[in-house]
PDB file of N, CA and C in Angstrom:
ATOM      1  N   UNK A   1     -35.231   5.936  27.118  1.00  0.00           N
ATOM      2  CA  UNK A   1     -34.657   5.376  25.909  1.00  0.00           C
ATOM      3  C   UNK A   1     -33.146   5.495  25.960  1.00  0.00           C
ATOM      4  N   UNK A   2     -32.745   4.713  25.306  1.00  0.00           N
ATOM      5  CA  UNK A   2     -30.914   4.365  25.223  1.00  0.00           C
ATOM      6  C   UNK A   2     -30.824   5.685  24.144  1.00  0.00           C
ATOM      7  N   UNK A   3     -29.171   6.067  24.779  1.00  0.00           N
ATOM      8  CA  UNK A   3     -28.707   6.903  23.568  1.00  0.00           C
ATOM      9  C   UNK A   3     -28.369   5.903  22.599  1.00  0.00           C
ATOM     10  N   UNK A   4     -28.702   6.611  20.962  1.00  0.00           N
ATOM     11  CA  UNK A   4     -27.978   5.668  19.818  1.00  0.00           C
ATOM     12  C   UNK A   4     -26.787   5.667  19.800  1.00  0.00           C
ATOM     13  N   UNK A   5     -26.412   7.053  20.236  1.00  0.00           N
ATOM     14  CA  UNK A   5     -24.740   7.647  19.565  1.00  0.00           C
ATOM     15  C   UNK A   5     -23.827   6.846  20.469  1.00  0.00           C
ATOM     16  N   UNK A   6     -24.114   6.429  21.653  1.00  0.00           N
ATOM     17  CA  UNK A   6     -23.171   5.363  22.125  1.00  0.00           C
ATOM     18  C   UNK A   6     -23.035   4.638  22.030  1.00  0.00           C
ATOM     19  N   UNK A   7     -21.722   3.923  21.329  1.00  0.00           N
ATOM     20  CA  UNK A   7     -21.516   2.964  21.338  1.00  0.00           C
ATOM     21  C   UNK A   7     -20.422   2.141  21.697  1.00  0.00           C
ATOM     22  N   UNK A   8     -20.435   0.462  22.224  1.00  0.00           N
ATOM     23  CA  UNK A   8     -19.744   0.143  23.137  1.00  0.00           C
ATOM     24  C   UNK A   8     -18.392   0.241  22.673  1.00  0.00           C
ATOM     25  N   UNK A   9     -17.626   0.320  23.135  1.00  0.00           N
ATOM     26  CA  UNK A   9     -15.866  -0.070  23.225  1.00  0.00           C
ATOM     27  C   UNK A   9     -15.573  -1.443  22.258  1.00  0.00           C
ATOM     28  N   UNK A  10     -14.965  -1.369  21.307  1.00  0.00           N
ATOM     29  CA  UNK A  10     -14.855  -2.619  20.303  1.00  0.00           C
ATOM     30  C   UNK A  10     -13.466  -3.393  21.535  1.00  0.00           C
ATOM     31  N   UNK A  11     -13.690  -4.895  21.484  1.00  0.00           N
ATOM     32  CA  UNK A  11     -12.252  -5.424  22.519  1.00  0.00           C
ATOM     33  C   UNK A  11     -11.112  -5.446  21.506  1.00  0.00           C
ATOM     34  N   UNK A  12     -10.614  -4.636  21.666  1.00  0.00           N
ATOM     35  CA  UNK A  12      -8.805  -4.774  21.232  1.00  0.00           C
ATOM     36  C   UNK A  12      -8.615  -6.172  21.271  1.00  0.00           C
ATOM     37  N   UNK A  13      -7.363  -6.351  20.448  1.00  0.00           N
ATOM     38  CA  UNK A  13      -6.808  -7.846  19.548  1.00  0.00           C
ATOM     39  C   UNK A  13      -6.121  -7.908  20.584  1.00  0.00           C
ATOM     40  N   UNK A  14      -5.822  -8.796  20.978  1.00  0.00           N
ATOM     41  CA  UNK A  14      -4.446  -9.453  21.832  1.00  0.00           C
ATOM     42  C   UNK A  14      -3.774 -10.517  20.650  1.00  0.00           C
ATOM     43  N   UNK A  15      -2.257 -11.079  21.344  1.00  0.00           N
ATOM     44  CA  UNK A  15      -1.246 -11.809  20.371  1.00  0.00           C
ATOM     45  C   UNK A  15      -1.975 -13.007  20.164  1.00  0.00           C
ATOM     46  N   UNK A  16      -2.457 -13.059  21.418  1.00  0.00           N
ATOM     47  CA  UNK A  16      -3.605 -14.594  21.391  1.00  0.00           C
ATOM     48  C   UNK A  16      -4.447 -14.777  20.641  1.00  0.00           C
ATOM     49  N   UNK A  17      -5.194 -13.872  20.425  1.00  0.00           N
ATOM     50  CA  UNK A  17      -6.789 -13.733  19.969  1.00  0.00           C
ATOM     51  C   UNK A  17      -6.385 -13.588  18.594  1.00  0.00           C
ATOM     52  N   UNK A  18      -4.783 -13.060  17.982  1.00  0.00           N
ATOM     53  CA  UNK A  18      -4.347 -13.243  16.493  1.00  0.00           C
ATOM     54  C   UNK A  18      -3.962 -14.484  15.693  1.00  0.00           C
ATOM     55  N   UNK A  19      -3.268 -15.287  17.075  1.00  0.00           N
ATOM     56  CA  UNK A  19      -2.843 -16.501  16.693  1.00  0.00           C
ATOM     57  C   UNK A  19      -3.660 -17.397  16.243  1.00  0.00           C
ATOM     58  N   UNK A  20      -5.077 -17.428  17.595  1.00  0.00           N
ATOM     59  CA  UNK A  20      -5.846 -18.289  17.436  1.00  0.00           C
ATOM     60  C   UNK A  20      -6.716 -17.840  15.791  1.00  0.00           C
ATOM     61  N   UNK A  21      -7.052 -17.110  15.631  1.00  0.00           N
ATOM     62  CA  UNK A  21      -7.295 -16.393  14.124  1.00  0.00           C
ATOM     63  C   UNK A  21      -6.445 -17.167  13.009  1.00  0.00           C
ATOM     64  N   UNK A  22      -5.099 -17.009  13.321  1.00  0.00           N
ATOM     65  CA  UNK A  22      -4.685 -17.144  12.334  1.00  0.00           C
ATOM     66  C   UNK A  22      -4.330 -18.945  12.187  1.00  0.00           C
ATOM     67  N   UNK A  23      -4.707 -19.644  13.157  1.00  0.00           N
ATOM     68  CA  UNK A  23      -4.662 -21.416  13.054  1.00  0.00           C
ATOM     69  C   UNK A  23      -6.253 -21.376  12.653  1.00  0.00           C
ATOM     70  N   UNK A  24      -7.109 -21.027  12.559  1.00  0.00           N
ATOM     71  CA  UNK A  24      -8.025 -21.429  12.123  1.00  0.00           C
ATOM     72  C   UNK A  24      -8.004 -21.007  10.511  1.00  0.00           C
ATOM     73  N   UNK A  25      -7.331 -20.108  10.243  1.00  0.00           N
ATOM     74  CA  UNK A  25      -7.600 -19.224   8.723  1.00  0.00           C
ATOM     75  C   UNK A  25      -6.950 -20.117   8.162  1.00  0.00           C
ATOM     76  N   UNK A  26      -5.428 -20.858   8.863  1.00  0.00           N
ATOM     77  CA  UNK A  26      -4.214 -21.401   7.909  1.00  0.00           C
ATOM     78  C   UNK A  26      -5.457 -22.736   7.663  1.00  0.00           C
ATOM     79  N   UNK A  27      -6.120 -23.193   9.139  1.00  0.00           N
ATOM     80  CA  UNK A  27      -6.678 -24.407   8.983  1.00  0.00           C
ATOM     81  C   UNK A  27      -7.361 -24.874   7.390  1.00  0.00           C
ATOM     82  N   UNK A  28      -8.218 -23.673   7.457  1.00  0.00           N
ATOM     83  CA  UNK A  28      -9.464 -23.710   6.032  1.00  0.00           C
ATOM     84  C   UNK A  28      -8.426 -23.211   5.265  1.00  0.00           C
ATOM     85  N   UNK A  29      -7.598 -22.848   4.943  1.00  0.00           N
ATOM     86  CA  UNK A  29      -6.291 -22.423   3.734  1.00  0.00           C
ATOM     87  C   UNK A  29      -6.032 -23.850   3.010  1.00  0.00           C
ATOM     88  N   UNK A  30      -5.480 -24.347   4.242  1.00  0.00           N
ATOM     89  CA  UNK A  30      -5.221 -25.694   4.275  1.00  0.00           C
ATOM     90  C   UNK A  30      -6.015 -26.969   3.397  1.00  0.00           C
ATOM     91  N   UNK A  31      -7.167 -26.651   3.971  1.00  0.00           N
ATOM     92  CA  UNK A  31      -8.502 -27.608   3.355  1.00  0.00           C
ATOM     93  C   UNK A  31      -8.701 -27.410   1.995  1.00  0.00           C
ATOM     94  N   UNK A  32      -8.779 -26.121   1.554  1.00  0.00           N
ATOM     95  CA  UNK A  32      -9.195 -25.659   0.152  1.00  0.00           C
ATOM     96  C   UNK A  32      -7.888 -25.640  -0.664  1.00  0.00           C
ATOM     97  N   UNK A  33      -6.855 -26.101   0.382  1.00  0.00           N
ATOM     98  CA  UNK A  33      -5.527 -26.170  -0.841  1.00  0.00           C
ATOM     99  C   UNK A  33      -5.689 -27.722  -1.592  1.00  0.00           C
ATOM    100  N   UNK A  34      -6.697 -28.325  -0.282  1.00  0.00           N
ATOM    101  CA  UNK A  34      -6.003 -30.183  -0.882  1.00  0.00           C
ATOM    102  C   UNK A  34      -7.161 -30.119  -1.714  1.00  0.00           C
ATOM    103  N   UNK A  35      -8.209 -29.004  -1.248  1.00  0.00           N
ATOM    104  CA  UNK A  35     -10.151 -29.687  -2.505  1.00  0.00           C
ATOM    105  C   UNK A  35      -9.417 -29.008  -3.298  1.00  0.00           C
ATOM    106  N   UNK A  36      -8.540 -28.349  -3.934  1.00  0.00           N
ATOM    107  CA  UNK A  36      -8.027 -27.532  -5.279  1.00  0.00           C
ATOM    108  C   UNK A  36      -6.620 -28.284  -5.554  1.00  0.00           C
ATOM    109  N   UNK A  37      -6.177 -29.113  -5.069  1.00  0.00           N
ATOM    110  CA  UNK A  37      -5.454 -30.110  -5.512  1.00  0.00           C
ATOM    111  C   UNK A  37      -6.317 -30.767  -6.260  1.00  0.00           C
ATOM    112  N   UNK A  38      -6.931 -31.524  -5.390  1.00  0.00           N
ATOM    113  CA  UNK A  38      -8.031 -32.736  -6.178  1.00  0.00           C
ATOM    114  C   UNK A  38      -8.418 -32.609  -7.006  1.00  0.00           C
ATOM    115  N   UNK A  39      -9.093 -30.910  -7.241  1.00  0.00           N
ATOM    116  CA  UNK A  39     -10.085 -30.493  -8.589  1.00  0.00           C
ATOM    117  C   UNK A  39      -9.098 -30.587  -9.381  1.00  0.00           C
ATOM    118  N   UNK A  40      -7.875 -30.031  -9.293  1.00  0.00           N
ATOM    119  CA  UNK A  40      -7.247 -30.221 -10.564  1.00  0.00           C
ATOM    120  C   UNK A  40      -7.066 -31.748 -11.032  1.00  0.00           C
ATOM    121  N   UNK A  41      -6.436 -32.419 -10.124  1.00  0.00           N
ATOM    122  CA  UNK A  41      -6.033 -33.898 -10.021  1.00  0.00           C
ATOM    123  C   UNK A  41      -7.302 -34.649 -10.957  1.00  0.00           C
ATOM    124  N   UNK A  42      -8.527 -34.466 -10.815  1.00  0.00           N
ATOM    125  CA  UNK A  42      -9.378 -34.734 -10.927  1.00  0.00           C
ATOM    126  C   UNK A  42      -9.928 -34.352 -12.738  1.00  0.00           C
ATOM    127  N   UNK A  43      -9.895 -32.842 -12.391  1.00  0.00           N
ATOM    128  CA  UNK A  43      -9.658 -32.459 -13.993  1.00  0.00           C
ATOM    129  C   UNK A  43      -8.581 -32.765 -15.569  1.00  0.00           C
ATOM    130  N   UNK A  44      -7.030 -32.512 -14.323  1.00  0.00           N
ATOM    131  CA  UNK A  44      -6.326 -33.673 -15.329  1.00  0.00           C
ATOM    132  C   UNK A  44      -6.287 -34.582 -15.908  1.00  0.00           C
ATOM    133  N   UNK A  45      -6.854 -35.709 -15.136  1.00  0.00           N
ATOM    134  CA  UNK A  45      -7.256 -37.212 -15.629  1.00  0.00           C
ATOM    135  C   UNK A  45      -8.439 -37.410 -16.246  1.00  0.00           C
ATOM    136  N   UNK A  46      -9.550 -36.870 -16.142  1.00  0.00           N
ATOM    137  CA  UNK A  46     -10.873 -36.856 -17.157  1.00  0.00           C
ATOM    138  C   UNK A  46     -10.401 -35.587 -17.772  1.00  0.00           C
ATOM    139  N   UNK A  47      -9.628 -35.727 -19.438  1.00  0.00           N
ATOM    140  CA  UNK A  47     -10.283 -34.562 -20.433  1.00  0.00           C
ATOM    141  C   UNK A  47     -11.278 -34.844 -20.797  1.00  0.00           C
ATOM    142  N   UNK A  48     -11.471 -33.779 -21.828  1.00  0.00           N
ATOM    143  CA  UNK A  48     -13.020 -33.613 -22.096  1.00  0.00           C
ATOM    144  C   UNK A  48     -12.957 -33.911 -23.580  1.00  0.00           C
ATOM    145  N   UNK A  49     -14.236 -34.564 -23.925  1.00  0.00           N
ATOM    146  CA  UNK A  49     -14.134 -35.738 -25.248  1.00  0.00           C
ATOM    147  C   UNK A  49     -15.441 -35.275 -25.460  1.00  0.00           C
ATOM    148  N   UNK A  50     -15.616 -34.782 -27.090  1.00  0.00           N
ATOM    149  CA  UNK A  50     -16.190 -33.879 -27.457  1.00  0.00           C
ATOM    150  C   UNK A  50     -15.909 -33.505 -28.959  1.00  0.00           C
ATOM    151  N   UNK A  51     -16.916 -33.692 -29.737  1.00  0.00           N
ATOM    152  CA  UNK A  51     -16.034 -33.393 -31.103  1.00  0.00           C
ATOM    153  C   UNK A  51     -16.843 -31.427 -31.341  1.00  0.00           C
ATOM    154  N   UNK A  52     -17.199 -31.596 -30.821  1.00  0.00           N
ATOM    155  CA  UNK A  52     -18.204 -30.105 -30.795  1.00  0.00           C
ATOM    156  C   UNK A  52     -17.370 -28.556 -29.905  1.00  0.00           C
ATOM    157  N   UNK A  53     -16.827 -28.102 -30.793  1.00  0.00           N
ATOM    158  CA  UNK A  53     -15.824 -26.731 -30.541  1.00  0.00           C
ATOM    159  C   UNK A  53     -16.359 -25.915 -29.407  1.00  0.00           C
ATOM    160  N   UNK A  54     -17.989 -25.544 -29.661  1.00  0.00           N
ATOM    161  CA  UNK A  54     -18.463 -24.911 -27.921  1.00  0.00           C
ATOM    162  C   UNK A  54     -18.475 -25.690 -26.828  1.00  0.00           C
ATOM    163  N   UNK A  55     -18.857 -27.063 -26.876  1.00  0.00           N
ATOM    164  CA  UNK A  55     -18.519 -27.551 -25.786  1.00  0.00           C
ATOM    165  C   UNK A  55     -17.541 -27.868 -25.701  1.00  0.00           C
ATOM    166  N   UNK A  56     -16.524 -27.889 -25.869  1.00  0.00           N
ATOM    167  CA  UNK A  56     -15.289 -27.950 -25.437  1.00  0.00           C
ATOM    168  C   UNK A  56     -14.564 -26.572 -25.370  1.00  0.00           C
ATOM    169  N   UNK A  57     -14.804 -25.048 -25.605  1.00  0.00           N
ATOM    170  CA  UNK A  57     -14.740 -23.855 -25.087  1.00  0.00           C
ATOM    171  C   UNK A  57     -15.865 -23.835 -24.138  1.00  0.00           C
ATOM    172  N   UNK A  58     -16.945 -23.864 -23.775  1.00  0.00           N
ATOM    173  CA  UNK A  58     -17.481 -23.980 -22.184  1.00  0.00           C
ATOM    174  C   UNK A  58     -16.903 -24.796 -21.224  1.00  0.00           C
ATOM    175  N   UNK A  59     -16.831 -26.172 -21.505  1.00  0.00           N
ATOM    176  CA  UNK A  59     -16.229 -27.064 -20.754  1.00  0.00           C
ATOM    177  C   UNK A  59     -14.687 -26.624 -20.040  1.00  0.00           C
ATOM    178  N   UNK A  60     -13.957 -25.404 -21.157  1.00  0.00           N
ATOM    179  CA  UNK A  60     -12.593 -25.229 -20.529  1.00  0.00           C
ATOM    180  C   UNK A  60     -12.907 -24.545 -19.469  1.00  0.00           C
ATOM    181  N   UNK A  61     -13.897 -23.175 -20.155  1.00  0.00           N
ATOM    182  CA  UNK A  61     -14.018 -21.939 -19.457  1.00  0.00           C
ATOM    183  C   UNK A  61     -14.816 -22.780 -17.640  1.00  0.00           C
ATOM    184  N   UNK A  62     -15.380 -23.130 -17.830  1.00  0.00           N
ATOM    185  CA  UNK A  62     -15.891 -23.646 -16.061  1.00  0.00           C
ATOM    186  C   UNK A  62     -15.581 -24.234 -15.485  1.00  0.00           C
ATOM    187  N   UNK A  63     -14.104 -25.312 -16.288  1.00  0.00           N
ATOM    188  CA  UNK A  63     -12.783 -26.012 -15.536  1.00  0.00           C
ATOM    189  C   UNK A  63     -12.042 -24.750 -14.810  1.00  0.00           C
ATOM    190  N   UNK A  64     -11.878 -23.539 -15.615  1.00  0.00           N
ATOM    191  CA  UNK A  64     -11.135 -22.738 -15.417  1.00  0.00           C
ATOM    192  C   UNK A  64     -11.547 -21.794 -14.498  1.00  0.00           C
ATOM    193  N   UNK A  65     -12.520 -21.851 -14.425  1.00  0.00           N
ATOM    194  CA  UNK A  65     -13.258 -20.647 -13.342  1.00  0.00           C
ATOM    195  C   UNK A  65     -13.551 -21.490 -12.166  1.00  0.00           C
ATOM    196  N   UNK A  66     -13.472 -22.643 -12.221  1.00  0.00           N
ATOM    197  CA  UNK A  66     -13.824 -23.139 -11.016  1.00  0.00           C
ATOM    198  C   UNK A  66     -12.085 -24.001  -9.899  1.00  0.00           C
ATOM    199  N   UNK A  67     -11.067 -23.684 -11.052  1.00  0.00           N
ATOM    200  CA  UNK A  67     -10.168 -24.121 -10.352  1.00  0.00           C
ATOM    201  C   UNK A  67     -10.019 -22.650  -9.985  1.00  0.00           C
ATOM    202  N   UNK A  68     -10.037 -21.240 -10.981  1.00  0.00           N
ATOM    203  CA  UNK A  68      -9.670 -19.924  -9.962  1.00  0.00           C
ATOM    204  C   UNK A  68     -10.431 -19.792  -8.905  1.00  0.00           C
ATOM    205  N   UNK A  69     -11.114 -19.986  -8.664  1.00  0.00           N
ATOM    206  CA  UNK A  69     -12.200 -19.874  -7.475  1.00  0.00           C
ATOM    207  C   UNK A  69     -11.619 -20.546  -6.485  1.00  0.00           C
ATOM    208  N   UNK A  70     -11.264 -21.936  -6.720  1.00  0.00           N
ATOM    209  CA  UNK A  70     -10.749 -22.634  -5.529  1.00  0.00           C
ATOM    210  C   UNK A  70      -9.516 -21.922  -5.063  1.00  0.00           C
ATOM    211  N   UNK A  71      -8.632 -21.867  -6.233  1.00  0.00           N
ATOM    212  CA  UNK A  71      -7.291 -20.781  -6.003  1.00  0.00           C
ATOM    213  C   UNK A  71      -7.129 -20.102  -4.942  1.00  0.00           C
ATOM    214  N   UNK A  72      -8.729 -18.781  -5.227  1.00  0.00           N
ATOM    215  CA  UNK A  72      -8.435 -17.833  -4.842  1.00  0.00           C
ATOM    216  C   UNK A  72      -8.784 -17.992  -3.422  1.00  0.00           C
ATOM    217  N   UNK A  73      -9.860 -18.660  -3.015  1.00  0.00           N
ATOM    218  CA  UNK A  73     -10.011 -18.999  -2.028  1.00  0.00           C
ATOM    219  C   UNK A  73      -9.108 -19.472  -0.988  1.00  0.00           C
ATOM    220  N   UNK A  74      -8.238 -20.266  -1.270  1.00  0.00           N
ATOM    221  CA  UNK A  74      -6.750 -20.823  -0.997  1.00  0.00           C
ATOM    222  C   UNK A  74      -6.173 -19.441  -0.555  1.00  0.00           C
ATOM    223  N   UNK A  75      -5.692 -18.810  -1.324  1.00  0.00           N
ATOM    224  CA  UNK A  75      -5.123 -17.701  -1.458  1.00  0.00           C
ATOM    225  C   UNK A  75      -5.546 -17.010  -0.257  1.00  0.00           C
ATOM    226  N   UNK A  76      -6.842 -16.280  -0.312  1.00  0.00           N
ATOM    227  CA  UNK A  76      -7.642 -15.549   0.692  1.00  0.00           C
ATOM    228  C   UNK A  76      -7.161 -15.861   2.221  1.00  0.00           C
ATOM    229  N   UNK A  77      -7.266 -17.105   2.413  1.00  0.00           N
ATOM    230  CA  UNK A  77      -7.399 -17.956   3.763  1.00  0.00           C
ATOM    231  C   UNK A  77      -5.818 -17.646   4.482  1.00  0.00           C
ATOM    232  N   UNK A  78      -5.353 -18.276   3.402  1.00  0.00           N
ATOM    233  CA  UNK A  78      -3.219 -18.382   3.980  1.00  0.00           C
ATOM    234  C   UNK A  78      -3.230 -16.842   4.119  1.00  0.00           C
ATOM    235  N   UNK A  79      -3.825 -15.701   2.994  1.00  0.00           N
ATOM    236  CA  UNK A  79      -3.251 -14.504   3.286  1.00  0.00           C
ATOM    237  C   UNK A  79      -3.612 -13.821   4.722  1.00  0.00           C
ATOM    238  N   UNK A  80      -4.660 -13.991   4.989  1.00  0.00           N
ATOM    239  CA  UNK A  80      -5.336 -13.407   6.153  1.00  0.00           C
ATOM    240  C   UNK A  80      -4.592 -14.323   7.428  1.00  0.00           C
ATOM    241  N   UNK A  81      -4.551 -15.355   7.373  1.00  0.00           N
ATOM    242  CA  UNK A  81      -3.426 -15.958   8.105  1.00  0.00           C
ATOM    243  C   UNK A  81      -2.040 -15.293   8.355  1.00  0.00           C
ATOM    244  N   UNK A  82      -1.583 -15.056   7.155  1.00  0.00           N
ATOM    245  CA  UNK A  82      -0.602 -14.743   7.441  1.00  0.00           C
ATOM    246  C   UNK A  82       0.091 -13.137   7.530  1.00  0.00           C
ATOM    247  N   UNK A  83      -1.180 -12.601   7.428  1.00  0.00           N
ATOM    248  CA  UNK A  83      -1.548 -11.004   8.225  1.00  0.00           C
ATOM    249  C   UNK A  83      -1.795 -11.106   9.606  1.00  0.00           C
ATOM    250  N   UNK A  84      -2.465 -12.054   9.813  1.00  0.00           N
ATOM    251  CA  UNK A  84      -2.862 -11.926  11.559  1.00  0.00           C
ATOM    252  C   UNK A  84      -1.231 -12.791  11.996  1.00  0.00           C
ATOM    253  N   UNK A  85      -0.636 -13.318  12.050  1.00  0.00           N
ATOM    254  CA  UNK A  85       0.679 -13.646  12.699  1.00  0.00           C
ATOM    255  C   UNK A  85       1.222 -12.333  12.268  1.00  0.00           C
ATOM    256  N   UNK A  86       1.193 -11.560  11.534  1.00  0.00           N
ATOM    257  CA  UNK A  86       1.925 -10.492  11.552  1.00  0.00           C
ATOM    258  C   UNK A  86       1.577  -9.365  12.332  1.00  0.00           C
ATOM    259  N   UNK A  87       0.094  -9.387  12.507  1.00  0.00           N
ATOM    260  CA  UNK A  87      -0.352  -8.750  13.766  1.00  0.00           C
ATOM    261  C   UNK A  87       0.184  -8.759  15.071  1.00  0.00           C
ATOM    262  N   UNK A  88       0.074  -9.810  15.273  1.00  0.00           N
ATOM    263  CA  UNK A  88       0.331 -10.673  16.306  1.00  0.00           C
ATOM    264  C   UNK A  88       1.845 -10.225  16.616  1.00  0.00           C
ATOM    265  N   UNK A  89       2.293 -10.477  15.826  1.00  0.00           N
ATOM    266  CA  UNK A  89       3.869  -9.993  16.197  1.00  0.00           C
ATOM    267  C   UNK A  89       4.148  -8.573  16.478  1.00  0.00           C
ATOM    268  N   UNK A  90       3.753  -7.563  15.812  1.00  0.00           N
ATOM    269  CA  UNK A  90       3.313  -5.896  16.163  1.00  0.00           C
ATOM    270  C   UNK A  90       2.740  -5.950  17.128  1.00  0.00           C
ATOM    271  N   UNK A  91       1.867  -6.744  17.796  1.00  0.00           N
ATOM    272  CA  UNK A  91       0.864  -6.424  19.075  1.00  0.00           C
ATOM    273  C   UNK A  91       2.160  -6.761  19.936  1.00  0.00           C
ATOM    274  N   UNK A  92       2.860  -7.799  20.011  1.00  0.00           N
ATOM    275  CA  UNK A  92       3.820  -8.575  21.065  1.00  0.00           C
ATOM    276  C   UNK A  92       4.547  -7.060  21.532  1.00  0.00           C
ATOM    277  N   UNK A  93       5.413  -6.213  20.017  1.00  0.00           N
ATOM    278  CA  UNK A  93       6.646  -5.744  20.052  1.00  0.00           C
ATOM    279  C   UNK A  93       5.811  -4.297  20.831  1.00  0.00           C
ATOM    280  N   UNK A  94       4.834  -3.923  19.939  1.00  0.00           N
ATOM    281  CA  UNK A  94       4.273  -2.863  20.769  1.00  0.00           C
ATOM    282  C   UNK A  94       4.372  -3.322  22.242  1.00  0.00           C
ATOM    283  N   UNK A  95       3.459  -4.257  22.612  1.00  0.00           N
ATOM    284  CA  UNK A  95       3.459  -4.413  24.046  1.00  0.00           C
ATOM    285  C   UNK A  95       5.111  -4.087  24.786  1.00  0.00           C
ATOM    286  N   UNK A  96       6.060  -4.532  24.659  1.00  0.00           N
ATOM    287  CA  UNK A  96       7.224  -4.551  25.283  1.00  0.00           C
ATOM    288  C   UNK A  96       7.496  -3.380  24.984  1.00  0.00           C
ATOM    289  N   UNK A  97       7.075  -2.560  23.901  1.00  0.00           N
ATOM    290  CA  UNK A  97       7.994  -0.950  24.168  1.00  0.00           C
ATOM    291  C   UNK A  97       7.221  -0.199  25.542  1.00  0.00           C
ATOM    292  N   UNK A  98       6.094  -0.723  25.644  1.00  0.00           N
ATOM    293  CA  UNK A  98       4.864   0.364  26.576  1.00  0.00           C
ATOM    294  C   UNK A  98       5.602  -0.141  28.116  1.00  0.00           C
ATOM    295  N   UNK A  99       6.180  -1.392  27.750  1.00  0.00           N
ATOM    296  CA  UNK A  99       6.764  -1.865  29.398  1.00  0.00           C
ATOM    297  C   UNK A  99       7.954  -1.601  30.001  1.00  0.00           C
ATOM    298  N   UNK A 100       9.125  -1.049  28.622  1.00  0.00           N
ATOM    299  CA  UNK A 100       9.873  -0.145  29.005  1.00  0.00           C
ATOM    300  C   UNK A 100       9.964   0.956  28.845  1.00  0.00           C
ATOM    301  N   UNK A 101       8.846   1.430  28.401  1.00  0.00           N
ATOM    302  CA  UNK A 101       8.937   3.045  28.751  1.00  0.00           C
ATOM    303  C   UNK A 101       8.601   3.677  29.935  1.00  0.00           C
TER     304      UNK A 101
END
């Protein structure tokens, strides 16, 4: 039987393996910035017509939760993006101190 307690070596990040990370993260950042354009774009131009006070407090509240959602999502994508180029750049600078020392 295999030991459990071993376990393999995780592969270390290279500048590469951050970059490429981080063009795919900006990619979908990207995407969910223009579907959260639209939703709004979309929401702007159809208000909501309604003489009835709850539906038109539900109707805000799930305009509103569904443009934060897209938001945040937006948000999420560019940030992690733009953590891994910052990786990426610490991995570079590290590397060059280890080559002149």
């Amino acid at each position: 039987m295999s030991n459990s307690s071993e376990k393999p070596n995780p592969k270390q990040p290279t500048p590469a393996n951050c970059l490429m990370g981080a063009t795919i993260s900006g990619a979908l950042g990207y995407a969910l910035y223009t579907l959260t354009a639209s939703i709004i774009q979309t929401f702007a131009s159809k208000p909501l017509t309604s003489s009835n006070t709850l539906v038109l407090r539900i109707g805000s509240l799930v305009r509103t939760l569904v443009m934060g959602v897209a938001s945040l999502g937006t948000f999420v994508f560019f940030f992690v993006a733009f953590g891994l180029i910052l990786l990426a750049i610490q991995l570079l600078l590290q590397k060059e101190e280890t080559t002149e020392s």
